[in-house]
N, C-alpha and C. Protein backbone atom coordinates (compact mmCIF):
# COMPACT_ATOMS: atom_id res chain seq x y z
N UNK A 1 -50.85 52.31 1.86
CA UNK A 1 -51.05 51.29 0.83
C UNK A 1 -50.93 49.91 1.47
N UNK A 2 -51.64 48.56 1.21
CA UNK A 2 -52.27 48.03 1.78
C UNK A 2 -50.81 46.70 0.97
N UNK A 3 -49.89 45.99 1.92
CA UNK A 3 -49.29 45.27 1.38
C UNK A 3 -49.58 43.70 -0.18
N UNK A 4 -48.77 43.92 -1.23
CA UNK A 4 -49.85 42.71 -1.80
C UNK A 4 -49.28 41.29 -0.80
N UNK A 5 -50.32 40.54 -1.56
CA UNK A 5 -50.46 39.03 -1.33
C UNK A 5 -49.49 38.01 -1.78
N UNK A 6 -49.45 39.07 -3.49
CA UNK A 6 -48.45 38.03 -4.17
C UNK A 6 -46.91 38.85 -4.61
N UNK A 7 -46.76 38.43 -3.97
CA UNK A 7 -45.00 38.75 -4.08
C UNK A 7 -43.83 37.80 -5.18
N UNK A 8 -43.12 38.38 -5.52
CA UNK A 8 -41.96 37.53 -6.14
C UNK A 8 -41.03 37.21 -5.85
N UNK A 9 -39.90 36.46 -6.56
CA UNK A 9 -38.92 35.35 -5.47
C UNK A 9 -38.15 36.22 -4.43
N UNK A 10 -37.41 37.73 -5.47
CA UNK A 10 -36.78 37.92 -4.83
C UNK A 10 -37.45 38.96 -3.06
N UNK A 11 -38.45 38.90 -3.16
CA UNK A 11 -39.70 39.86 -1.93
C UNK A 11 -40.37 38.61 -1.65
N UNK A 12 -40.29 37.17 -1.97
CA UNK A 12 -40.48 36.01 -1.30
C UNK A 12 -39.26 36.05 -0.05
N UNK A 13 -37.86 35.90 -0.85
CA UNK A 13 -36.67 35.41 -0.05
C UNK A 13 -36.91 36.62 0.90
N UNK A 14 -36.53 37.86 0.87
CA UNK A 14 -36.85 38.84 1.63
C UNK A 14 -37.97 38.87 2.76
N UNK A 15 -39.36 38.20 2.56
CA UNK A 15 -39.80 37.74 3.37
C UNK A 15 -39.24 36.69 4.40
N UNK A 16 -38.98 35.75 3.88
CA UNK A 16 -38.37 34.67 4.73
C UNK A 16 -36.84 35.07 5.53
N UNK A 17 -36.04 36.44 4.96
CA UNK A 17 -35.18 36.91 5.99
C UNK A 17 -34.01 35.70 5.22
N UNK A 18 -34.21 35.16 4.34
CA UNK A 18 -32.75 34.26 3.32
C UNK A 18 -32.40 34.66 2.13
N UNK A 19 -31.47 34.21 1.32
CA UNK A 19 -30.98 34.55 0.07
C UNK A 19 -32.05 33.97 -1.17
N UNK A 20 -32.11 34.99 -1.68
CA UNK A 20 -32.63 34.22 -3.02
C UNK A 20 -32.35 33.17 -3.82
N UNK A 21 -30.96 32.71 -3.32
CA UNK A 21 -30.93 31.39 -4.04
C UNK A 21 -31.45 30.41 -3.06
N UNK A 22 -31.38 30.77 -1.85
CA UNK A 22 -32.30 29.47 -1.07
C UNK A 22 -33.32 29.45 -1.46
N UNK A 23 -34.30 30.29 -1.32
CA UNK A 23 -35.44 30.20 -1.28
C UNK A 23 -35.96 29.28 -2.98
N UNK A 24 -34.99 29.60 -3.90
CA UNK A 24 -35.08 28.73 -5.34
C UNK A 24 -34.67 27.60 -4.61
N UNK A 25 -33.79 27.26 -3.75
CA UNK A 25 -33.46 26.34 -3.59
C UNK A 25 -34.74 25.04 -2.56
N UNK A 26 -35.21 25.97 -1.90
CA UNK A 26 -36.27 25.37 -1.07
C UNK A 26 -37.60 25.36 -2.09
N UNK A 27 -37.75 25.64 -3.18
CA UNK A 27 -39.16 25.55 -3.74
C UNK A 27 -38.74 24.43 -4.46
N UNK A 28 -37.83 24.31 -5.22
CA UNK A 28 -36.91 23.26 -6.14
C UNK A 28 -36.94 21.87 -4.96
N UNK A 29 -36.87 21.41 -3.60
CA UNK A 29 -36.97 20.64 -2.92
C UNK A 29 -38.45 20.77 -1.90
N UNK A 30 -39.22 21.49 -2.61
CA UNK A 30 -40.63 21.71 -1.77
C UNK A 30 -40.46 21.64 -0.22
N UNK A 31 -39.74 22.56 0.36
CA UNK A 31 -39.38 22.76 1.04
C UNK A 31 -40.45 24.33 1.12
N UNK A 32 -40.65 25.02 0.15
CA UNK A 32 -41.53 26.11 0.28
C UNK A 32 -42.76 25.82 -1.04
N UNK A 33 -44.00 26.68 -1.56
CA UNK A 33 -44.43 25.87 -2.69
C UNK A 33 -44.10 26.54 -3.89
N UNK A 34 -44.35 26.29 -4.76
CA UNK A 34 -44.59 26.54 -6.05
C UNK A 34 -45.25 27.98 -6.13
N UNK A 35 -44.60 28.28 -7.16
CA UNK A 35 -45.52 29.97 -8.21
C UNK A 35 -46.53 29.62 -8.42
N UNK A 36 -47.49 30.44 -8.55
CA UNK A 36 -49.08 30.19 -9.42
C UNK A 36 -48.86 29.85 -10.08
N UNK A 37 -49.40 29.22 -10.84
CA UNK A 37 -49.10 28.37 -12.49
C UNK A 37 -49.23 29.66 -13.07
N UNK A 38 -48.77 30.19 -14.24
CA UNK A 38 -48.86 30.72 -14.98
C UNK A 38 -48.41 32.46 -14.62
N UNK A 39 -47.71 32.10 -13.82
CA UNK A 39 -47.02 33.42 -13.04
C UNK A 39 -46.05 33.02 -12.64
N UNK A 40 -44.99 34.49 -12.37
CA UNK A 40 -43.98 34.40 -11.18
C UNK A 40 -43.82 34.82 -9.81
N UNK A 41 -45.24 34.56 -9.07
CA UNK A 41 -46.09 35.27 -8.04
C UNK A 41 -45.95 33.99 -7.16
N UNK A 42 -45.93 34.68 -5.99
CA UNK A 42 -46.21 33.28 -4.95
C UNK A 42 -46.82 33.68 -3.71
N UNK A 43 -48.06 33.38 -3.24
CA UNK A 43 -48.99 33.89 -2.37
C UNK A 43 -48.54 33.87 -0.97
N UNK A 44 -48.36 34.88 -0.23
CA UNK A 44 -47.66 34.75 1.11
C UNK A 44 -48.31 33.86 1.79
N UNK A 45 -49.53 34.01 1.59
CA UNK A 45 -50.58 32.74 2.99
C UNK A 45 -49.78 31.51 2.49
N UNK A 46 -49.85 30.97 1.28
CA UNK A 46 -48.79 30.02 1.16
C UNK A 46 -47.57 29.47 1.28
N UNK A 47 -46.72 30.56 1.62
CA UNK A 47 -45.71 30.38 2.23
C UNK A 47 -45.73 30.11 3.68
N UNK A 48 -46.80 30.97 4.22
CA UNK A 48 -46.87 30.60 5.95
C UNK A 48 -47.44 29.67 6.03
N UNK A 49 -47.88 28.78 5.27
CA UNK A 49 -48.91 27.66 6.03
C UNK A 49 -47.74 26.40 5.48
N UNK A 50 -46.61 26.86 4.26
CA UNK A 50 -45.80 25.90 3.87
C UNK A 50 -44.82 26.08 5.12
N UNK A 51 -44.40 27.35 5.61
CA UNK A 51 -43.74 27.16 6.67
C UNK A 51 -43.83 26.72 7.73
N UNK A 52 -45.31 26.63 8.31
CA UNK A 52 -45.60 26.34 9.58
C UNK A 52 -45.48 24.76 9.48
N UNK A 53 -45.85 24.16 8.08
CA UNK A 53 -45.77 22.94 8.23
C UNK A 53 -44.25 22.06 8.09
N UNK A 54 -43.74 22.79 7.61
CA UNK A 54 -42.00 22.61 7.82
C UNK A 54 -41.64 22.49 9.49
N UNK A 55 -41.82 23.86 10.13
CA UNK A 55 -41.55 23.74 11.22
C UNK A 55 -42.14 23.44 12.16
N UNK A 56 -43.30 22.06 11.67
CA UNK A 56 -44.04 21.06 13.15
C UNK A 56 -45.26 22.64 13.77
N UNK A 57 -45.16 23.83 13.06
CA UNK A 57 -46.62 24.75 13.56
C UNK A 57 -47.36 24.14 12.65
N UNK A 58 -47.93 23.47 12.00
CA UNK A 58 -49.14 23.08 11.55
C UNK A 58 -50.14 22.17 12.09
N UNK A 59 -51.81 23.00 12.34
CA UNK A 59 -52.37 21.96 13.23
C UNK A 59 -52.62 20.70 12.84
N UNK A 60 -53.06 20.11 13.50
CA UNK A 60 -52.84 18.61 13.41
C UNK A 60 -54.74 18.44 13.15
N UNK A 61 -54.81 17.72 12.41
CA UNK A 61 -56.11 16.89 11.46
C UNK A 61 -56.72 16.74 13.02
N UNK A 62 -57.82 17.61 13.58
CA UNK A 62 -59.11 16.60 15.14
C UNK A 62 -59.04 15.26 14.24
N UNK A 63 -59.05 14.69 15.32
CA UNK A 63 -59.36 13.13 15.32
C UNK A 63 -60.66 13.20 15.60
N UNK A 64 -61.23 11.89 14.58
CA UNK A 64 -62.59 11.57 14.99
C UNK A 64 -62.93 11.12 16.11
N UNK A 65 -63.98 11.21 16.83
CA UNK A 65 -64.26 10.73 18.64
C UNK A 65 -64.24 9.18 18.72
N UNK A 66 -64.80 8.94 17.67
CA UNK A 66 -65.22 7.25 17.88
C UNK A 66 -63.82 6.45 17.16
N UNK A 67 -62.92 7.06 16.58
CA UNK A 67 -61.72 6.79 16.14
C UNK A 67 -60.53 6.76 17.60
N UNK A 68 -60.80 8.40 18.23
CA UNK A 68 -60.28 8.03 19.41
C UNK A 68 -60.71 7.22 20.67
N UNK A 69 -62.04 6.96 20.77
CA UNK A 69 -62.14 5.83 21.77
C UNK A 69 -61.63 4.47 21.42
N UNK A 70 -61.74 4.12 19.95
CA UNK A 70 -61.37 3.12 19.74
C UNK A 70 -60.10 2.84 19.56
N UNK A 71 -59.65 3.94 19.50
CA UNK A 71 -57.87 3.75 20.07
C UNK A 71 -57.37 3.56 21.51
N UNK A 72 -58.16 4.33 22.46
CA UNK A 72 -58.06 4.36 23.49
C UNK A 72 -59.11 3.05 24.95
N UNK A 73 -59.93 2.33 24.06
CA UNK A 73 -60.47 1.52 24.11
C UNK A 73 -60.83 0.44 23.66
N UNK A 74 -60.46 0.33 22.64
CA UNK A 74 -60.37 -0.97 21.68
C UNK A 74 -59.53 -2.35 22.67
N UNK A 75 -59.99 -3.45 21.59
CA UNK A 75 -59.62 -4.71 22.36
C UNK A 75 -58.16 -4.44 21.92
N UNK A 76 -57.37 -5.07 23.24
CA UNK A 76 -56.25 -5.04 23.58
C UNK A 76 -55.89 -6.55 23.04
């Protein structure tokens, strides 16, 4: 059987390897995100991409080319 997607707080916290009151505690300070609206479901891809961006793994926006020359070349 093929794991779901959307899990609940307490198979959220369980994911993340913390207590269930953290993990209320980290959505309450967006520290992790929010339930679907209209559920008590919270999509794992969303948690990893909320986590990665917590912990500095989130990639960083390419810079435009002509943005970076002109940083790197612009009048001084």
């Amino acid at each position: 059987m093929t794991e779901p997607r959307l899990i609940g707080r307490k198979q959220a916290a369980d994911y993340l390897g913390i207590a269930e009151s953290t993990f209320s505690l980290w959505v309450a300070t967006y520290k992790m995100p929010p339930c679907i609206p209209g559920t008590r479901k919270w999509d794992k891809r969303a948690i990893d991409a909320k986590l990665d961006d917590v912990g500095g793994l989130a990639r960083a926006e390419k810079e435009d080319p002509y943005d970076k020359w002109m940083r790197e070349h612009g009048d001084d």
